[in-house]
C-alpha atoms as a PDB file:
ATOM      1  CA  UNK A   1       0.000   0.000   0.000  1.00  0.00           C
ATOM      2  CA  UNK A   2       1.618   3.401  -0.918  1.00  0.00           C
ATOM      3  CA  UNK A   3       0.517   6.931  -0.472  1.00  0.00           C
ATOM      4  CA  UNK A   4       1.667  10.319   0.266  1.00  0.00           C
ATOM      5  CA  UNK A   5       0.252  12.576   2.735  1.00  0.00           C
ATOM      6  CA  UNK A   6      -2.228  15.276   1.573  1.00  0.00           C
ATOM      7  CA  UNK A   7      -0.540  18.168   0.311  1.00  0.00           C
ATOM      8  CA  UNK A   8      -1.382  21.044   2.898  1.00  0.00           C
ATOM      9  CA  UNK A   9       0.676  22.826   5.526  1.00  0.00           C
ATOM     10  CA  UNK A  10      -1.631  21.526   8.551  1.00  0.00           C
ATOM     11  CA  UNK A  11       0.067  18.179  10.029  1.00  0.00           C
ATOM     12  CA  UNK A  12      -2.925  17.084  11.568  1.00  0.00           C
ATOM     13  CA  UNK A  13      -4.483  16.346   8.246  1.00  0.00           C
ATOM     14  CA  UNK A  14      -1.125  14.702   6.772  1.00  0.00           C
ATOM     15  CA  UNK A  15      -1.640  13.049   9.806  1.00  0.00           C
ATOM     16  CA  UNK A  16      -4.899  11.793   9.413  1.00  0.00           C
ATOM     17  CA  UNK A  17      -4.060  10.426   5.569  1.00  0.00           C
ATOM     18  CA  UNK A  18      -1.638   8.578   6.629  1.00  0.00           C
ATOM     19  CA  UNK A  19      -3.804   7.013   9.444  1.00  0.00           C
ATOM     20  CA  UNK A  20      -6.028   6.202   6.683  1.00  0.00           C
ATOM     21  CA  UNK A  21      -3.453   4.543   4.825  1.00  0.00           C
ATOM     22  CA  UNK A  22      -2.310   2.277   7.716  1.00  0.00           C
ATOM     23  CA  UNK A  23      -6.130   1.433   8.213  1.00  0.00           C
ATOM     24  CA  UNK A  24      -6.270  -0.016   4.748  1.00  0.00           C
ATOM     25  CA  UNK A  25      -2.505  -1.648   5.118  1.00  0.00           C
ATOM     26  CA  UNK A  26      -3.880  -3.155   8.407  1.00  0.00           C
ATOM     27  CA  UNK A  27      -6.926  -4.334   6.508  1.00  0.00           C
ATOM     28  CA  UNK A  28      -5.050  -5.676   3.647  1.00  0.00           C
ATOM     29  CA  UNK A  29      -2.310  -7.761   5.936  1.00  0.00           C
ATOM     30  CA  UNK A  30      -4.631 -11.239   6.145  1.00  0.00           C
ATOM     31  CA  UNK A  31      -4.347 -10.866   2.674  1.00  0.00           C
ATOM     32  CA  UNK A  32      -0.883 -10.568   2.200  1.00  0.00           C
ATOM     33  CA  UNK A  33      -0.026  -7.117   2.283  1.00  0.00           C
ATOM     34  CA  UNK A  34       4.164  -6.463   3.162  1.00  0.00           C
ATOM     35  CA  UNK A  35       4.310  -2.471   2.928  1.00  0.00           C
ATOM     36  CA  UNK A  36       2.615   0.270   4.040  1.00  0.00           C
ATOM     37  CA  UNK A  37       4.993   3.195   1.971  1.00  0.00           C
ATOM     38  CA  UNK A  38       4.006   6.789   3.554  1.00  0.00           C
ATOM     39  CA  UNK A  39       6.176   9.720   3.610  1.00  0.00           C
ATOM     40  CA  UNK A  40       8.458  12.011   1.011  1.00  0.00           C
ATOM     41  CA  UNK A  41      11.550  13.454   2.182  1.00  0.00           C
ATOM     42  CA  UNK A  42       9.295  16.128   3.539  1.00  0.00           C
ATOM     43  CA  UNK A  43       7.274  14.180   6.290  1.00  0.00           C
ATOM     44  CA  UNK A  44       8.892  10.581   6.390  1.00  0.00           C
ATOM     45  CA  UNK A  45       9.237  11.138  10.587  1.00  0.00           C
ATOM     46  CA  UNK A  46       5.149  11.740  10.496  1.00  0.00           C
ATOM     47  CA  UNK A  47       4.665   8.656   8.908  1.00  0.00           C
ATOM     48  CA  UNK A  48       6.982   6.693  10.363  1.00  0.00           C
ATOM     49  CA  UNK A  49       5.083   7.541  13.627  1.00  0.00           C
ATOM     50  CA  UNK A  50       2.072   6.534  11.499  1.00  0.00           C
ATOM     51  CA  UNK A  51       2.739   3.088  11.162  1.00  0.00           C
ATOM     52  CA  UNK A  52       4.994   3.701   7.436  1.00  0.00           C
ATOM     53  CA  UNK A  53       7.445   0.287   7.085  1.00  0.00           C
ATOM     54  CA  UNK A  54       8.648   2.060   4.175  1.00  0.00           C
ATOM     55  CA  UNK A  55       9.654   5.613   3.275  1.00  0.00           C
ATOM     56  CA  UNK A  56      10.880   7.727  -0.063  1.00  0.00           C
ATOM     57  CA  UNK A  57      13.623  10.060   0.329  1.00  0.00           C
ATOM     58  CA  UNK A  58      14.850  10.512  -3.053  1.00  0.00           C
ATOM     59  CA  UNK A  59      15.032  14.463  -2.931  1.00  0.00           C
ATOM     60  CA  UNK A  60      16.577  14.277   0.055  1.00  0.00           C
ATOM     61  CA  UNK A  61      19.761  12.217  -1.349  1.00  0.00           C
ATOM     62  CA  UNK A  62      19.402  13.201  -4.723  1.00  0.00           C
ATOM     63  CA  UNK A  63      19.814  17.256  -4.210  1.00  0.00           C
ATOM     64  CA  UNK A  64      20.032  19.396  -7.544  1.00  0.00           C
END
């Protein structure tokens, strides 16, 4: 399962989509889910404290 959070300055709502996304990774597990992928370089420690087992950082290494 993959997402990013909404795009908005307010962290409660990134918050909340990425407690939506873990709701539908947690659903999904009986059926064989392995990754719940939340988070940009921008808010991978939000999602991480979501419940995200993987993140994507590439702007972060990847710098112009």
């Amino acid at each position: 399962v993959m997402s990013i959070g909404a795009n908005v300055e307010d962290e409660n709502i990134i918050k909340e989509s990425f407690k939506l996304t873990k709701n539908i990774y947690d659903e999904l597990l009986p059926l064989g889910a392995r990754y719940c992928s939340m988070g940009m370089s921008s808010d991978f420690e939000l999602a991480i404290a979501c419940g995200s087992n993987m993140i994507r950082v590439g702007s972060t290494l990847f710098k112009e």
